[in-house]
Protein backbone atom coordinates (compact mmCIF):
# COMPACT_ATOMS: atom_id res chain seq x y z
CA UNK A 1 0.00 0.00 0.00
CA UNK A 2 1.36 2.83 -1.12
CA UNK A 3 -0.94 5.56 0.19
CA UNK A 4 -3.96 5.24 2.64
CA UNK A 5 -6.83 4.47 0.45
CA UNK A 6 -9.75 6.14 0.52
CA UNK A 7 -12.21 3.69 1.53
CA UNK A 8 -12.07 -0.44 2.01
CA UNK A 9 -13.89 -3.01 0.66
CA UNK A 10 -14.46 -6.11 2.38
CA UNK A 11 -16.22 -9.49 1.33
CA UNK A 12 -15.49 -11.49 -2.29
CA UNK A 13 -13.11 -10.96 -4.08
CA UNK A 14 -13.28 -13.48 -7.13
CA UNK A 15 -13.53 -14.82 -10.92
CA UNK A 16 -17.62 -13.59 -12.35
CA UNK A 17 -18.19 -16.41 -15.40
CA UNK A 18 -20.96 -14.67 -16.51
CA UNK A 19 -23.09 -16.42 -19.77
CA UNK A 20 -25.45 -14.09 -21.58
CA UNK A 21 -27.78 -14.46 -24.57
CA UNK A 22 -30.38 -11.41 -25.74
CA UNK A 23 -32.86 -14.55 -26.62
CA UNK A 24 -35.77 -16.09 -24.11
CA UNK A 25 -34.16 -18.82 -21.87
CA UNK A 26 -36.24 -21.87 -20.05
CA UNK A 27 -34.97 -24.31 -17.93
CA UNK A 28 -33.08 -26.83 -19.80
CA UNK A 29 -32.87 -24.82 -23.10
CA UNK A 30 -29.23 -24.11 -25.39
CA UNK A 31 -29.37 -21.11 -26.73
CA UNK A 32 -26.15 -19.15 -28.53
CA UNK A 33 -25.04 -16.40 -26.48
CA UNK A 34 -21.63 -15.01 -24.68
CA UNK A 35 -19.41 -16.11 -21.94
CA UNK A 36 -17.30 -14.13 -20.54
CA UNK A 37 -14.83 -14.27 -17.38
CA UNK A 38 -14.26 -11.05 -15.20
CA UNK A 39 -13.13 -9.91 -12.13
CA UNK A 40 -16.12 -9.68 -9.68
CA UNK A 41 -17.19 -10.36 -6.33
CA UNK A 42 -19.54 -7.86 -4.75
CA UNK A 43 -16.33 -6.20 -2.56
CA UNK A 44 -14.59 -6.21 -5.71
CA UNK A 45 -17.57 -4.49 -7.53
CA UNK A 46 -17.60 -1.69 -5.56
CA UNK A 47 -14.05 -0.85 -5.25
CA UNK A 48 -14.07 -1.55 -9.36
CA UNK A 49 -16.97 1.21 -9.47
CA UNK A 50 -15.11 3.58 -6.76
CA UNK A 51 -12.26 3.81 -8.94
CA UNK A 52 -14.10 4.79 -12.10
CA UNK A 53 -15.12 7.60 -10.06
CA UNK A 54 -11.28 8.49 -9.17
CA UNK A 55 -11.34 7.02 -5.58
CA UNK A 56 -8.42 4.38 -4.15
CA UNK A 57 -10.13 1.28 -2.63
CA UNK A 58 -8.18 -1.19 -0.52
CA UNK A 59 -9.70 -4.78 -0.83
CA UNK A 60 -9.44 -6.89 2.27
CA UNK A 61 -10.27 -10.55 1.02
CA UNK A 62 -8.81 -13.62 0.30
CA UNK A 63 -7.15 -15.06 -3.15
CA UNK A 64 -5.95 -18.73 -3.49
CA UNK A 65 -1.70 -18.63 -4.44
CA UNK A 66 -2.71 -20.25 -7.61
CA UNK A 67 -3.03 -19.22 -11.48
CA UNK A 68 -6.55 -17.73 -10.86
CA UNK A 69 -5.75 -15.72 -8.10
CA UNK A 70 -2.32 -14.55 -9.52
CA UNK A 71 -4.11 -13.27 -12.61
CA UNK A 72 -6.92 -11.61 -10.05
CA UNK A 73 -4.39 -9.73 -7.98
CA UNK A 74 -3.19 -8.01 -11.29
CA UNK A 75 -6.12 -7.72 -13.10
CA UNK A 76 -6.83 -5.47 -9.92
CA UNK A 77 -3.86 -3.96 -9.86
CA UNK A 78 -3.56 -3.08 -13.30
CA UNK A 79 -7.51 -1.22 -12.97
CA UNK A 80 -5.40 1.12 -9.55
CA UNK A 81 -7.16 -0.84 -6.89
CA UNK A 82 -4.78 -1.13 -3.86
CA UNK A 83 -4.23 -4.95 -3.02
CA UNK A 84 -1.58 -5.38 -0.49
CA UNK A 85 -4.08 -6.22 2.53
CA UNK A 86 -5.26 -8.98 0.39
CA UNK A 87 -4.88 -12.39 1.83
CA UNK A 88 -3.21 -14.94 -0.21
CA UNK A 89 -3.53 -18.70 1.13
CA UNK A 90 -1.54 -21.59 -0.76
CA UNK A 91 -4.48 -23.57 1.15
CA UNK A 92 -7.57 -22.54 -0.50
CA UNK A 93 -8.82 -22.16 -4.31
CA UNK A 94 -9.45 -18.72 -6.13
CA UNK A 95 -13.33 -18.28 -5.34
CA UNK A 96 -16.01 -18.11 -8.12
CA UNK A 97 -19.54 -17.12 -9.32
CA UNK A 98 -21.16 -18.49 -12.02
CA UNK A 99 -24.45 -16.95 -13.55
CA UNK A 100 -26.64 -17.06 -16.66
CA UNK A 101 -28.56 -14.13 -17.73
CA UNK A 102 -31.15 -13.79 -20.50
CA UNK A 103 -32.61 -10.29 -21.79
CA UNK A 104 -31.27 -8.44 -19.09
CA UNK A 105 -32.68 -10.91 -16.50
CA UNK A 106 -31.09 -13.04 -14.03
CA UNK A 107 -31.83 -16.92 -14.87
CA UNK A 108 -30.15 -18.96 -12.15
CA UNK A 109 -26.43 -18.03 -10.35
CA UNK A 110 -24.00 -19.94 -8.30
CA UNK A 111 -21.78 -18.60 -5.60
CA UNK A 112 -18.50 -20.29 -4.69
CA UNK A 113 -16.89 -18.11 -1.58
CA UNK A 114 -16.27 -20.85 0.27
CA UNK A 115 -12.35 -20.04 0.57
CA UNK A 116 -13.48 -16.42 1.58
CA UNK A 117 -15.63 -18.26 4.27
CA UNK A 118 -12.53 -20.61 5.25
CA UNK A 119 -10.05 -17.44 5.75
CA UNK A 120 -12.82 -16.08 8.59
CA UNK A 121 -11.28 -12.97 10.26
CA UNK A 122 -8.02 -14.01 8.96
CA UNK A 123 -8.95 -11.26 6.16
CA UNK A 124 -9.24 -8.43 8.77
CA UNK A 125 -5.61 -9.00 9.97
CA UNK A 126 -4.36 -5.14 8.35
CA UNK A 127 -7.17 -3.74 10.58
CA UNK A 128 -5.91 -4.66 13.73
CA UNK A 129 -1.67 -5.15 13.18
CA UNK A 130 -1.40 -1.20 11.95
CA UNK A 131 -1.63 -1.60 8.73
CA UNK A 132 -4.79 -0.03 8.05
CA UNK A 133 -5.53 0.07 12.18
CA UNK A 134 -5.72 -1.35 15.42
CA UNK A 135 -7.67 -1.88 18.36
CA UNK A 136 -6.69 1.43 19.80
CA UNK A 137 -6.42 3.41 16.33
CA UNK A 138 -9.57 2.00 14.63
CA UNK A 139 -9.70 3.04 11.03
CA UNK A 140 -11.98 5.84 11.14
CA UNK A 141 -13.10 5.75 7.27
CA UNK A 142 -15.94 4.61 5.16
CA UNK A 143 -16.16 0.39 5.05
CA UNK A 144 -17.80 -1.41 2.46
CA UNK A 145 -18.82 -4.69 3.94
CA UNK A 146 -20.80 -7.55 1.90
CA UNK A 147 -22.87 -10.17 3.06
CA UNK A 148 -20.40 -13.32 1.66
CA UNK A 149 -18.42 -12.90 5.11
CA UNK A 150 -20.05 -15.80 7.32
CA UNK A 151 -22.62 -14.90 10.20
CA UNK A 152 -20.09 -15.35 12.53
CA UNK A 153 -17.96 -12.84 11.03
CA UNK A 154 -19.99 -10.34 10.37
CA UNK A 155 -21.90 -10.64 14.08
CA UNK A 156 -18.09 -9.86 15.11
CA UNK A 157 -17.93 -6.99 13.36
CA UNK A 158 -20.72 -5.90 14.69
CA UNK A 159 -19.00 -5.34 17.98
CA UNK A 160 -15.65 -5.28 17.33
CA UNK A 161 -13.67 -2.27 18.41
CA UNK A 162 -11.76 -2.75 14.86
CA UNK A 163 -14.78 -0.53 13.53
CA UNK A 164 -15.67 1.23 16.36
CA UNK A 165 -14.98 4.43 14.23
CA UNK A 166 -15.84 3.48 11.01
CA UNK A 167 -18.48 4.19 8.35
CA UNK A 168 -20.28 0.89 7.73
CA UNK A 169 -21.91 0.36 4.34
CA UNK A 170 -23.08 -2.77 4.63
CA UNK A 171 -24.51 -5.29 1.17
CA UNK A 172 -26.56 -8.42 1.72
CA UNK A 173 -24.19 -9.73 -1.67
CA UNK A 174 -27.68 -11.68 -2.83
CA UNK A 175 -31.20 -11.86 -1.23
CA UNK A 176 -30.26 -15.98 0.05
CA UNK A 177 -27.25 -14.17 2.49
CA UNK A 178 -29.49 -11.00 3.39
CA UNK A 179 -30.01 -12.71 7.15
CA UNK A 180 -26.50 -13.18 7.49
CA UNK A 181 -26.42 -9.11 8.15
CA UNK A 182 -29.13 -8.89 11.18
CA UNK A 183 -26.27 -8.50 13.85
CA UNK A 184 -25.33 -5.59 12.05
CA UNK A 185 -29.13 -3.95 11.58
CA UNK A 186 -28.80 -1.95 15.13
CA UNK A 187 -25.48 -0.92 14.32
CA UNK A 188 -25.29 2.96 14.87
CA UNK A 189 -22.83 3.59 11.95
CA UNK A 190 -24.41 1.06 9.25
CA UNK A 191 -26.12 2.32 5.91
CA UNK A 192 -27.82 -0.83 4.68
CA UNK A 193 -27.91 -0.99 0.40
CA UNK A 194 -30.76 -3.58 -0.02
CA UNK A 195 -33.16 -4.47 -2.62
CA UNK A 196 -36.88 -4.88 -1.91
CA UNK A 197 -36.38 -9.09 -1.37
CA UNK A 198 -33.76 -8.65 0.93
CA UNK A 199 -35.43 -6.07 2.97
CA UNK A 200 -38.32 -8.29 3.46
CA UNK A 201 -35.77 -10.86 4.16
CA UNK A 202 -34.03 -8.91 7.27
CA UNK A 203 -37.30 -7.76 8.32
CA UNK A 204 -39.79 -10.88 8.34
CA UNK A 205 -42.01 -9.04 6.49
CA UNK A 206 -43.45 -8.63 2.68
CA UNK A 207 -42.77 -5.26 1.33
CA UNK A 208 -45.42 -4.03 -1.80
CA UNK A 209 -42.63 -1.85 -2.57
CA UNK A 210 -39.14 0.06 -1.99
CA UNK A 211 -40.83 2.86 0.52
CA UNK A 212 -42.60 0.04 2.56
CA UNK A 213 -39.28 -1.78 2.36
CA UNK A 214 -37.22 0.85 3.96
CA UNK A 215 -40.28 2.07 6.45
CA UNK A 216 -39.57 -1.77 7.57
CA UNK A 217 -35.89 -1.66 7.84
CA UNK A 218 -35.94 1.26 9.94
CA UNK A 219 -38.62 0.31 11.88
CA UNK A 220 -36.58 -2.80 12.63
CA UNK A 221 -33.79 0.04 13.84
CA UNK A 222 -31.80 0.50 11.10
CA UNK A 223 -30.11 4.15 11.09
CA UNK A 224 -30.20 4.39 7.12
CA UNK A 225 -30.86 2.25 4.54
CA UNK A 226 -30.91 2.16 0.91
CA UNK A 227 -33.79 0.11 -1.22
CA UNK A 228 -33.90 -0.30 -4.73
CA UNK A 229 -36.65 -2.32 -6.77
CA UNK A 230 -35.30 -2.86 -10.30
CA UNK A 231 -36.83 -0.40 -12.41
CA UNK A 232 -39.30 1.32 -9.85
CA UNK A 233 -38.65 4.07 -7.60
CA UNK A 234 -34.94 3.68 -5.38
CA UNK A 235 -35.28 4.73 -1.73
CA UNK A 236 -32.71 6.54 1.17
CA UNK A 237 -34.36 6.25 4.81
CA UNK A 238 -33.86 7.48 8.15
CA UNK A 239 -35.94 8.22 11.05
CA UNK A 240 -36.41 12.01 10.29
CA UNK A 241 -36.52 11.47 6.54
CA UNK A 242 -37.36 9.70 3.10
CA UNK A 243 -36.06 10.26 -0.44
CA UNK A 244 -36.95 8.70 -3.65
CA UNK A 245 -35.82 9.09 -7.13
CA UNK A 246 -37.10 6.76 -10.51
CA UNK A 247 -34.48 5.33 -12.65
CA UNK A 248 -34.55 6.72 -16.34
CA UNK A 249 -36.11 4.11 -18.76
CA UNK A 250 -33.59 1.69 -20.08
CA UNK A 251 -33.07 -1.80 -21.88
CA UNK A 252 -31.94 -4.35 -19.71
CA UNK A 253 -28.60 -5.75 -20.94
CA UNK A 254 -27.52 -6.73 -17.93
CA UNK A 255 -28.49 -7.35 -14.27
CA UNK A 256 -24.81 -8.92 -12.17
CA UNK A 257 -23.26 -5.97 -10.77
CA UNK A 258 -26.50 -3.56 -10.63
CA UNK A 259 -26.57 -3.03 -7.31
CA UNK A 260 -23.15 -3.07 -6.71
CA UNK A 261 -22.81 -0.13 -8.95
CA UNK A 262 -25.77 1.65 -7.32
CA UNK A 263 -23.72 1.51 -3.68
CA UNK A 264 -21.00 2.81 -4.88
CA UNK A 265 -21.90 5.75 -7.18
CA UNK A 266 -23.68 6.35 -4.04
CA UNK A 267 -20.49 6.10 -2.27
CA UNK A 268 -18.66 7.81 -4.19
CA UNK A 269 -20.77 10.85 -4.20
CA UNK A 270 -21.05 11.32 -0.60
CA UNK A 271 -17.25 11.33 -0.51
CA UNK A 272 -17.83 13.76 -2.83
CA UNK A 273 -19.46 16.00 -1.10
CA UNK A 274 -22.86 15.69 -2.37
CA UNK A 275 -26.02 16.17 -0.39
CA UNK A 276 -28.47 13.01 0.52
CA UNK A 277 -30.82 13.86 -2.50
CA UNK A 278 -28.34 14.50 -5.37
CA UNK A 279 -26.32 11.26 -4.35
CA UNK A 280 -29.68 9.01 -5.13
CA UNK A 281 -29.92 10.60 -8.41
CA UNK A 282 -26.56 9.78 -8.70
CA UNK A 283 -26.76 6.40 -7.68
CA UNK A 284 -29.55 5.63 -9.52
CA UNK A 285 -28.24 7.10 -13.15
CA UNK A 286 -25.12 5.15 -12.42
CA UNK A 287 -27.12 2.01 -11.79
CA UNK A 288 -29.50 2.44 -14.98
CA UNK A 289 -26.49 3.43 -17.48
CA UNK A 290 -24.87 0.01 -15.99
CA UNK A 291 -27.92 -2.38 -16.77
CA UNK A 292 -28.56 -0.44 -19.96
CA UNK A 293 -24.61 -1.63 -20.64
CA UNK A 294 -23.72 1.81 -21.54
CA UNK A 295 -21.26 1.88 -18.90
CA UNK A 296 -18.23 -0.82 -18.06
């Protein structure tokens, strides 16, 4: 690490094989399409979108010491994002995700973190040896956190003195984890970035909609929270306030990555400077220009 970075990114860093086709799919069907392989990972999503928008993310993760992860860690390097708290185990495999999308909609998706699981709080190592902090010198920045890091992890977090100063920005990673984050729902410096499902999800209940969504989530004593429904209205929530904002119109091209992008446009214009209104605008152009594919 060569300077401190502006914000860290914790949570998958992996391989995205990613198959696309701009026909109607059914279960069982071959249809002619594209496959490609990217870096991905929600963590690495983020810090991927944060430096588009000039900012220096440090990703705290885990990478196997094998061909995959060798040609991760410089795939990363060579896009500016600061790797050297990255944890690199001759023990454990490069992780993966695997999904199929057809006309701009998810199909089906597989998520291999299971090495990112195995390395536990191993990954958070730089936080507390003085790298990027320590128990008495918490790293008093912004913290993306996503919701591949095991319930156990994450419920340390939670309370961990690590982030006793830090601005938590926390991402389910996909609505079948979103449960994983309730230790964190209470936290008093956690923004939640949710979609409608996985508000539901944390909250036990069945939102008709983003608004009811985040009405739930703060009900359930979440300090602010961020819901999205696709191509319906995107809302920021507190006690004292609500703000909405309705994505442009745009073809679907693609859907992995969305909400990743939303966060951290969102993010990124905070750090920025701008006020709670113009960074949903933000956030939500950012999002739409990504699905439309007009953006990388």
């Amino acid at each position: 690490m060569t300077r401190t970075p502006d914000i860290l990114c914790i949570g998958s860093v992996l391989w995205d094989i990613i198959g696309r086709t701009d026909l109607t799919l059914a279960m069982g069907q071959d249809k002619p399409g594209r496959i490609l392989r990217v870096p991905g990972g929600v963590a690495l999503n983020i810090a991927m979108t944060l430096r588009r928008f000039d900012l220096t993310p440090a990703l705290l993760s885990v990478v196997g010491d094998d061909v995959a992860g060798r040609d991760l860690v410089a795939a990363c390097a060579a896009m500016g994002l600061d790797c050297g708290a990255l944890l690199v185990d001759a023990d454990l495999p490069t992780d993966q995700y695997m999904a199929i999308e057809a006309q701009g909609t998810l199909v089906a998706a597989l998520a291999d973190a299971r090495s990112l699981e195995a390395a536990g709080d191993r990954i958070l190592a730089p936080l507390a040896d003085g790298r990027l902090g320590s128990a008495d010198a918490p790293w008093a920045g912004p913290v993306a956190i996503d919701g591949n890091l095991t319930e156990t992890l994450l419920a340390e977090i939670a309370v961990s003195p690590l982030f006793a100063a830090a601005d938590l920005r926390i991402a389910p990673a996909s609505p079948g984890k979103a449960e994983r984050l309730r230790p964190l729902l209470r936290h008093p410096r956690a923004t939640f970035y949710v979609n409608r499902e996985e508000a539901g999800l944390l909250t036990g209940t069945r939102p008709a909609n983003a608004a009811a969504a985040a009405e739930a989530l703060v009900a359930a004593g979440a300090r602010r929270v961020l819901v999205t429904a696709g191509a319906e209205m995107a809302v920021e929530a507190t006690a004292s306030r609500t703000l909405t904002a309705v994505p442009p119109p745009v073809e679907a091209r693609r859907i992995t990555g969305a909400g990743d992008t939303f966060m951290a446009a969102h993010i990124a214009a905070e750090l920025g400077g701008a006020g709670a209104e113009e960074a949903l605008h933000r956030a939500v152009a950012a999002a739409a220009a990504y699905v439309s594919g007009e953006s990388s």
